[in-house]
Structures are given as structure tokens and as C-alpha cells.
Protein backbone atom coordinates (compact mmCIF):
# COMPACT_ATOMS: atom_id res chain seq x y z
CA UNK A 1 94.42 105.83 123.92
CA UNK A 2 98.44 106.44 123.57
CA UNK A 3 100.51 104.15 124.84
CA UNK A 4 101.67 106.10 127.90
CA UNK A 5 98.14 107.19 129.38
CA UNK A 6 97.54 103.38 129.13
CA UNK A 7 100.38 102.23 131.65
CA UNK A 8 99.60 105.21 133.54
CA UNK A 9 95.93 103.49 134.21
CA UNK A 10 97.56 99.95 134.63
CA UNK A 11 99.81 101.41 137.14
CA UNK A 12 97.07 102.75 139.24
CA UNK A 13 95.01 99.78 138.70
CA UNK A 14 97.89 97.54 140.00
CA UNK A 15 97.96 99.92 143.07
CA UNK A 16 94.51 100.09 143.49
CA UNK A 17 94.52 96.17 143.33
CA UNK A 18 97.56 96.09 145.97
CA UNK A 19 95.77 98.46 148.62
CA UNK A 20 92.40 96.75 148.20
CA UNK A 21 94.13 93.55 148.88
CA UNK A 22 96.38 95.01 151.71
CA UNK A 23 94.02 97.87 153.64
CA UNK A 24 90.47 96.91 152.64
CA UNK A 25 90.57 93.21 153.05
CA UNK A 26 93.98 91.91 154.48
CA UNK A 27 91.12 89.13 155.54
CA UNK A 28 91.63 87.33 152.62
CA UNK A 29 93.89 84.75 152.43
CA UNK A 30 96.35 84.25 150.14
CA UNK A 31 95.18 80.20 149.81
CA UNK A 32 91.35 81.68 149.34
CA UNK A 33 92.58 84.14 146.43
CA UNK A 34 94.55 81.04 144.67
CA UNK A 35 92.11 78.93 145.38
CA UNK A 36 89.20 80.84 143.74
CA UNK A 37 91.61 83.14 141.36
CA UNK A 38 94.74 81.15 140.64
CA UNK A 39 97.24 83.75 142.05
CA UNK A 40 97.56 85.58 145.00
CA UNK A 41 99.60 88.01 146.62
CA UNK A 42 102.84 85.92 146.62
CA UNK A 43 101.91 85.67 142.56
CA UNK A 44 101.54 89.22 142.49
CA UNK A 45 105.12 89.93 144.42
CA UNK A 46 106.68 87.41 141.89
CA UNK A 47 104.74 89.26 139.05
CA UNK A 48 107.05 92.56 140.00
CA UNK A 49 109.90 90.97 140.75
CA UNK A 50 109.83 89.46 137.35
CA UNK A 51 109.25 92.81 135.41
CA UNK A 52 111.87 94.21 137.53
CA UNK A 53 114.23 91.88 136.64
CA UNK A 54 113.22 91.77 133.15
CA UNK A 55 114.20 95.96 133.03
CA UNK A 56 117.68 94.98 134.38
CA UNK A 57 116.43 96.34 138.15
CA UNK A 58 117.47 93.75 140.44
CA UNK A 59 114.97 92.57 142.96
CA UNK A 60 114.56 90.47 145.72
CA UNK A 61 111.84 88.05 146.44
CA UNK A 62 111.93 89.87 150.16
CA UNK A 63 112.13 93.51 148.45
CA UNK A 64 109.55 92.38 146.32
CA UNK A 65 107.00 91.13 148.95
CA UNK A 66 107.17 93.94 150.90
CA UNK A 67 105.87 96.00 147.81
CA UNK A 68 102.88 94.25 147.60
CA UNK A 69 102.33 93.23 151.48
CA UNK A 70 103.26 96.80 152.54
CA UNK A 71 105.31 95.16 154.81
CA UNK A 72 107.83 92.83 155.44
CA UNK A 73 105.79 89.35 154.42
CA UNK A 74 106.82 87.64 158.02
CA UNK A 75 105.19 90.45 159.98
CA UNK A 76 101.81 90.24 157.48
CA UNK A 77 101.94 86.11 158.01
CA UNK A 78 102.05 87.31 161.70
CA UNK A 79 99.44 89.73 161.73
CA UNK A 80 96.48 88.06 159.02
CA UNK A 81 97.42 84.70 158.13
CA UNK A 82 95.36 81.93 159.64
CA UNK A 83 95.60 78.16 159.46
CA UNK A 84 94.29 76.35 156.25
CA UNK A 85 92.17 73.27 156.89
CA UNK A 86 93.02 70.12 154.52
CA UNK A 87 90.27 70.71 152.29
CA UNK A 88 91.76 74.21 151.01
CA UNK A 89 95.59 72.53 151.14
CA UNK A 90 94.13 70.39 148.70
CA UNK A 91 92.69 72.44 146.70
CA UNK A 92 95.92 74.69 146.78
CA UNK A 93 98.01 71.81 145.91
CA UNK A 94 95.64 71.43 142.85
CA UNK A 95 95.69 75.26 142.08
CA UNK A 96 98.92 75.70 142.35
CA UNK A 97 100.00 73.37 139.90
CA UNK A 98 97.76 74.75 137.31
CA UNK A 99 98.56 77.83 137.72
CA UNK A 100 101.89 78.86 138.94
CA UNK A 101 104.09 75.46 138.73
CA UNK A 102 106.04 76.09 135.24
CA UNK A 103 106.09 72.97 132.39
């Protein structure tokens, strides 16, 4: 496969990935996906913003989120965000640091 037709397939698969998570299950919570996966949408709105920034496009955390939330993030907290108990805080807290929380 040439290099092109290959990011043409990651693209779609990021935006398949990024409609799943926003249309077909906005359900999910972002403490469940970090939780089970070690990232979650936030991770994935960093993720861009990162590669962005790395290509000399600059990006907000804001602009950013509302790529990946399809919205601005306050309205999704608003709309699908529910309260964590203290078992998944903890387990965040745990997850976090392994995953995202840089040495």
C-alpha cells in the first residue's frame, strides 16, 4: 500500500472512531473509555491538537475539543456527562497516571 492511500484509511478510521464515539454512543463516558482503554476523548482532542501543532497549525485545546466532541466540550459535559462514583475516580486517578501524566 503507498504511503498516501494509507493516511487516507487512517483518516477515515480516525473519523469513523470520532462519530462512533460522538453519534452512536455519546453514552460512554469519557472516565469509562480511560478507565478500560487508557485515553478518551479529551486524549483524542489532545492527540490533534498535538499533530496540529507539530505541522506549524496552531490549535487550541477549545478548537481542538470541539473537533472531536462535535461541539463545544461545555455543551457535550452538559448534554452526556454524568457523575462518577469514587470507585471509577479512583480508578481514573490510577489510569490517568499511567497513561497520560508525562515522566
Amino acid at each position: 500500500m503507498d504511503p498516501k492511500t494509507q493516511t487516507e484509511l487512517e483518516a477515515a478510521t480516525f473519523r469513523a472512531l470520532v462519530h462512533h464515539l460522538m453519534e452512536a454512543r455519546p453514552d460512554v463516558q469519557n472516565i469509562d473509555l480511560m478507565n478500560m482503554a487508557g485515553f478518551c476523548r479529551n486524549c483524542l482532542s489532545r492527540w490533534y491538537q498535538e499533530a496540529a501543532e507539530a505541522r506549524g497549525i496552531p490549535m487550541t485545546k477549545d478548537q481542538a475539543r470541539e473537533i472531536v466532541y462535535g461541539m463545544p466540550y461545555p455543551d457535550w459535559v452538559a448534554q452526556n456527562q454524568t457523575q462518577a462514583d469514587a470507585a471509577k475516580k479512583a480508578a481514573f486517578d490510577v489510569a490517568f497516571q499511567q497513561n497520560v501524566t508525562k515522566a
